[in-house]
Structure formats: C-alpha cells, structure tokens
Protein backbone atom coordinates (compact mmCIF):
# COMPACT_ATOMS: atom_id res chain seq x y z
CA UNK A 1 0.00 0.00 0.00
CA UNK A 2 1.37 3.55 -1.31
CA UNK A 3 1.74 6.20 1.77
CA UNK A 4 1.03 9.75 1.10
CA UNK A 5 4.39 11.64 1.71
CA UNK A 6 2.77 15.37 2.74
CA UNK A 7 5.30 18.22 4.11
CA UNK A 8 4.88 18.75 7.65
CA UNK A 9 2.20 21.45 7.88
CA UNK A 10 2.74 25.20 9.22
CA UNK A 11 1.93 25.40 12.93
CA UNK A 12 0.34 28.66 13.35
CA UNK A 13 0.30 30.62 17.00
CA UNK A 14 -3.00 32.36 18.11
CA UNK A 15 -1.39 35.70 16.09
CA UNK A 16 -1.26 33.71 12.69
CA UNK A 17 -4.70 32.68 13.15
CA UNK A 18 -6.12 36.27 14.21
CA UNK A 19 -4.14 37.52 11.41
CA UNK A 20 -5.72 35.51 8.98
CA UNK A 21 -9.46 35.91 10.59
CA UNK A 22 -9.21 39.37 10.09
CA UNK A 23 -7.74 38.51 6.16
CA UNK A 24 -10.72 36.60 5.74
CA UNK A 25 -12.80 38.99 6.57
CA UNK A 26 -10.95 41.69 4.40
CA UNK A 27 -8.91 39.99 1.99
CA UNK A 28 -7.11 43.91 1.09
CA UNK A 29 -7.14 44.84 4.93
CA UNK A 30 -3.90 46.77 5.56
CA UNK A 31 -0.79 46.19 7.61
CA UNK A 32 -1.45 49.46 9.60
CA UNK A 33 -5.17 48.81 10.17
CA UNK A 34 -4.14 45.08 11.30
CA UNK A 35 -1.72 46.22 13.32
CA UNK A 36 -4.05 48.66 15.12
CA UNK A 37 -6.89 46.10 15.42
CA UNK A 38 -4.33 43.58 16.96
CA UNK A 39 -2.51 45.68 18.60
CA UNK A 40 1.18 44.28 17.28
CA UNK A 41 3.67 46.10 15.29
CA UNK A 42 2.97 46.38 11.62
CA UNK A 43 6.43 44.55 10.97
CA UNK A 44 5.27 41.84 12.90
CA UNK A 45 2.21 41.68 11.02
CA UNK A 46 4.42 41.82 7.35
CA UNK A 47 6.86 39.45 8.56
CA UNK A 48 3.63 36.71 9.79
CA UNK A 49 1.66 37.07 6.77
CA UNK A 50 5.18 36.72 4.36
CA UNK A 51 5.90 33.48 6.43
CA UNK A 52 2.47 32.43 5.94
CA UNK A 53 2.67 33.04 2.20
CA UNK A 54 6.19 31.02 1.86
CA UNK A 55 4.73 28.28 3.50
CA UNK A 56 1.72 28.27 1.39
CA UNK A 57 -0.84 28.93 4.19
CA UNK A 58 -2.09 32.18 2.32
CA UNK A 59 -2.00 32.90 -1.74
CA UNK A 60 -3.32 35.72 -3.26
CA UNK A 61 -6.40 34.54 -5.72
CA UNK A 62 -9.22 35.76 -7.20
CA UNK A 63 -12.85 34.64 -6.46
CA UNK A 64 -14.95 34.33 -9.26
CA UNK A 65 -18.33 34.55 -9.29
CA UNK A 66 -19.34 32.72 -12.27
CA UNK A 67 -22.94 32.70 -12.39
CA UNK A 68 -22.31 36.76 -12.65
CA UNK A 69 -21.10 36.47 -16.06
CA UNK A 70 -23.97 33.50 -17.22
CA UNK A 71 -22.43 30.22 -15.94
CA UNK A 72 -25.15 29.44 -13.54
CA UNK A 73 -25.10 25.43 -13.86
CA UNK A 74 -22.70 23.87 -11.09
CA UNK A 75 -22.45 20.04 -10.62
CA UNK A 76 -20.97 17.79 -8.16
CA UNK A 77 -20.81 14.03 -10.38
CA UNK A 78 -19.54 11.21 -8.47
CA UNK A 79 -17.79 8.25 -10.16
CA UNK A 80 -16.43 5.16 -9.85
CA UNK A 81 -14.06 3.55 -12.33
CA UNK A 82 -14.58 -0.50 -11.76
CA UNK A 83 -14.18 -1.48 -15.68
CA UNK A 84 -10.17 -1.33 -15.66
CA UNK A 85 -7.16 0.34 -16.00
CA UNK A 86 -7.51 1.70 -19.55
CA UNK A 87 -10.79 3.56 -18.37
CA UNK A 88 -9.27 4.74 -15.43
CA UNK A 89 -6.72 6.48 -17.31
CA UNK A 90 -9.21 7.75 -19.74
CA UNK A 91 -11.53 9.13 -16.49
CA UNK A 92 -8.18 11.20 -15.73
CA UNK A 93 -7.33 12.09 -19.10
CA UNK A 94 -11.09 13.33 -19.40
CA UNK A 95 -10.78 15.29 -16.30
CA UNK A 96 -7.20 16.89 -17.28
CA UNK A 97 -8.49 18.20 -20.34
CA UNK A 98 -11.96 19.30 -19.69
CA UNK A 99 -12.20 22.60 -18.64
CA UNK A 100 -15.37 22.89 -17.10
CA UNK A 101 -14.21 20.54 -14.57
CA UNK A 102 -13.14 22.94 -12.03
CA UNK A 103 -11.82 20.48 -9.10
CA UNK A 104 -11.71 16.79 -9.37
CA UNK A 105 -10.54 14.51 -6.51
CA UNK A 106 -10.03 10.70 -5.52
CA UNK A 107 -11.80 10.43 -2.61
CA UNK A 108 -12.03 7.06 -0.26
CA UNK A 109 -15.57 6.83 0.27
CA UNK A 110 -19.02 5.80 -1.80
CA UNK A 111 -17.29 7.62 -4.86
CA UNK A 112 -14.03 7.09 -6.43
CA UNK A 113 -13.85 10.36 -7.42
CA UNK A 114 -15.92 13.66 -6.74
CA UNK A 115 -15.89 16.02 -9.37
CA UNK A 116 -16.96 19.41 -9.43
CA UNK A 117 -18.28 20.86 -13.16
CA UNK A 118 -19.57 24.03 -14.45
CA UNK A 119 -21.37 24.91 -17.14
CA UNK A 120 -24.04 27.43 -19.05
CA UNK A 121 -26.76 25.20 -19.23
CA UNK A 122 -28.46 22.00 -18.45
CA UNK A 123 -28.44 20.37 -21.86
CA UNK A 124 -24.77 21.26 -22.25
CA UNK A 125 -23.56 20.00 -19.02
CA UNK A 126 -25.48 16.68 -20.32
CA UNK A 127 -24.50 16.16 -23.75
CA UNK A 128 -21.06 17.61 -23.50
CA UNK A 129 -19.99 16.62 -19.99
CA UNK A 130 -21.74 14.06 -18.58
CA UNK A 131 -22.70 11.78 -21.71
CA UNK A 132 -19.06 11.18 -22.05
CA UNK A 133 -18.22 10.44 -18.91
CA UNK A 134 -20.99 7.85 -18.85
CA UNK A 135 -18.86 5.04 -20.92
CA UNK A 136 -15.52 5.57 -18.74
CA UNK A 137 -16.99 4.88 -15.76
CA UNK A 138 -19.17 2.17 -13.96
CA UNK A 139 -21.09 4.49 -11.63
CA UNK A 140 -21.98 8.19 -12.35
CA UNK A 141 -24.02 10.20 -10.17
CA UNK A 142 -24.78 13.79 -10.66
CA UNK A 143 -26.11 16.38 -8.40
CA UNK A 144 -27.39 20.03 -9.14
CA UNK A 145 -27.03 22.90 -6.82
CA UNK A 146 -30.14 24.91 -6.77
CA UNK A 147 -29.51 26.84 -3.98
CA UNK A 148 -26.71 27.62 -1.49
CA UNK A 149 -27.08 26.88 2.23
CA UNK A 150 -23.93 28.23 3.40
CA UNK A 151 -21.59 30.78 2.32
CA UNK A 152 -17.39 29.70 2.39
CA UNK A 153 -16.63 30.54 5.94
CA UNK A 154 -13.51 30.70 6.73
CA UNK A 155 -13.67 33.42 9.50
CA UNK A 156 -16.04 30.96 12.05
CA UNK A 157 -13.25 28.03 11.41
CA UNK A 158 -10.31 30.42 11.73
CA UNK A 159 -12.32 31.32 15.35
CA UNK A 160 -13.02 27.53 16.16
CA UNK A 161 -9.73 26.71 15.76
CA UNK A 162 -8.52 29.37 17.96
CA UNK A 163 -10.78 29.35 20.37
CA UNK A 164 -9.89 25.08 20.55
CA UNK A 165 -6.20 25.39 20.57
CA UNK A 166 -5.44 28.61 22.71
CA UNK A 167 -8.75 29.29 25.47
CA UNK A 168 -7.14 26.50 27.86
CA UNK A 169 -3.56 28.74 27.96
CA UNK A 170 -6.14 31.74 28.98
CA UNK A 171 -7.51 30.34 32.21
C-alpha cells in the first residue's frame, strides 16, 4: 500500500490565526489597520503574513463569481471507475483536459472520485460533460445545486480553531 508523503504542515500561533481571521474577513485589509486592530507592530504583522505566504498557508487569488457572467449550472458528479485500467486512465485524461471541470478529486468513500463541473446550461452540461463520462466509468451520479445553504466561511473556522487550541492557555 502507497503512503502519502505530505510536508509537515505550518503550525500557526493564536497571532497567525487572528491575522488571517481578520484577512478573511478583508482579503485587502492593511498592515497598519491590522496592526491597530491587533494591537502588534505592523512589521510583525508583514513578517507573519510573508511566512504564511512562503509556507503556502495564504495565496493571493481571485474569487470568481461565475454565475455573474452566465455560468449558472454547477455540478458535483460522483464516479467510480470499476471497468479497468484503460478507463481509469481515460476518467483522468477526461478530467485533465476538460475545462469545465473545475476540481476533481479521488476520494475514499461511496465515490471514487468527486468532481466538481460548471457549465451554461443543463443540456450542455449533459450532452457535453456528462454523456461522455458515462462510458468511462461504472457508476456516475450527478447532483445540481439549486440553492446555497452556506456561504465559504472561513472566519467561524479560523475562530473555532482558535478558540480550541489557545482558550485553555487563557484560564
């Protein structure tokens, strides 16, 4: 059996993680107003959020919001791949090189492998996207979102977390 080699991961102090709430919140929050709100030096402040950027913690991105500009269709497809090697590799090859899948993952679970697809429109997703995944694998389930029940939330985790590892060093 294979073992998943993963780099040891950044340990982050109660700082890190009220640096990054507050990032969360405000992804072009400055160093000063940081600073102020935390009430550290706004080197301190550069010199965290520059470590958490070498290590990979923090990246700067963009979010899109696709369904803004008329891609309103999103699709979580499951899959499983039990008809052989050759299909396998042409699942992967088919999730390379299609561009409307946006993330794609093995998973250990019910699924093989959860993939995440969007598109214009219903009939496209189906005859372009899902029709040819059909003959690659030996399960495909497909699921529509039609309406969001959370929002990304990184701000309440950030707060779990911190409030888990540090409260006991308060008391």
């Amino acid at each position: 059996m294979s073992q998943i080699i993963r780099e040891p991961p950044f340990v982050p102090d109660e700082l890190d993680l009220l640096i990054l709430e507050h990032m969360s919140d405000d992804a072009n929050v400055q160093f000063k107003h940081l600073s102020e709100s935390l009430k550290v030096d706004q080197r301190t402040i550069a010199k965290r959020v520059n470590k958490m950027k070498e290590h990979g913690v923090l990246k700067n991105t963009i979010e899109i919001r696709w369904s803004r500009i008329g891609v309103g269709i999103a699709a979580y497809v499951g899959a499983e791949t039990g008809l052989g090697e050759k299909d396998l590799v042409k699942l992967r090859e088919f999730i390379r090189k299609e561009p409307r899948v946006i993330e794609a993952y093995s998973t250990i679970g019910s699924q093989e492998y959860f993939i995440k697809i969007l598109e214009t429109d219903l009939q496209s997703l189906r005859e372009e996207v899902l029709m040819p995944l059909e003959p690659i694998t030996s399960k495909l389930t497909s699921s529509i979102i039609s309406s969001k029940v959370k929002q990304k939330d990184d701000v309440s985790l950030l707060r779990f977390l911190r409030q888990r590892w540090f409260s006991h060093k308060k008391k």
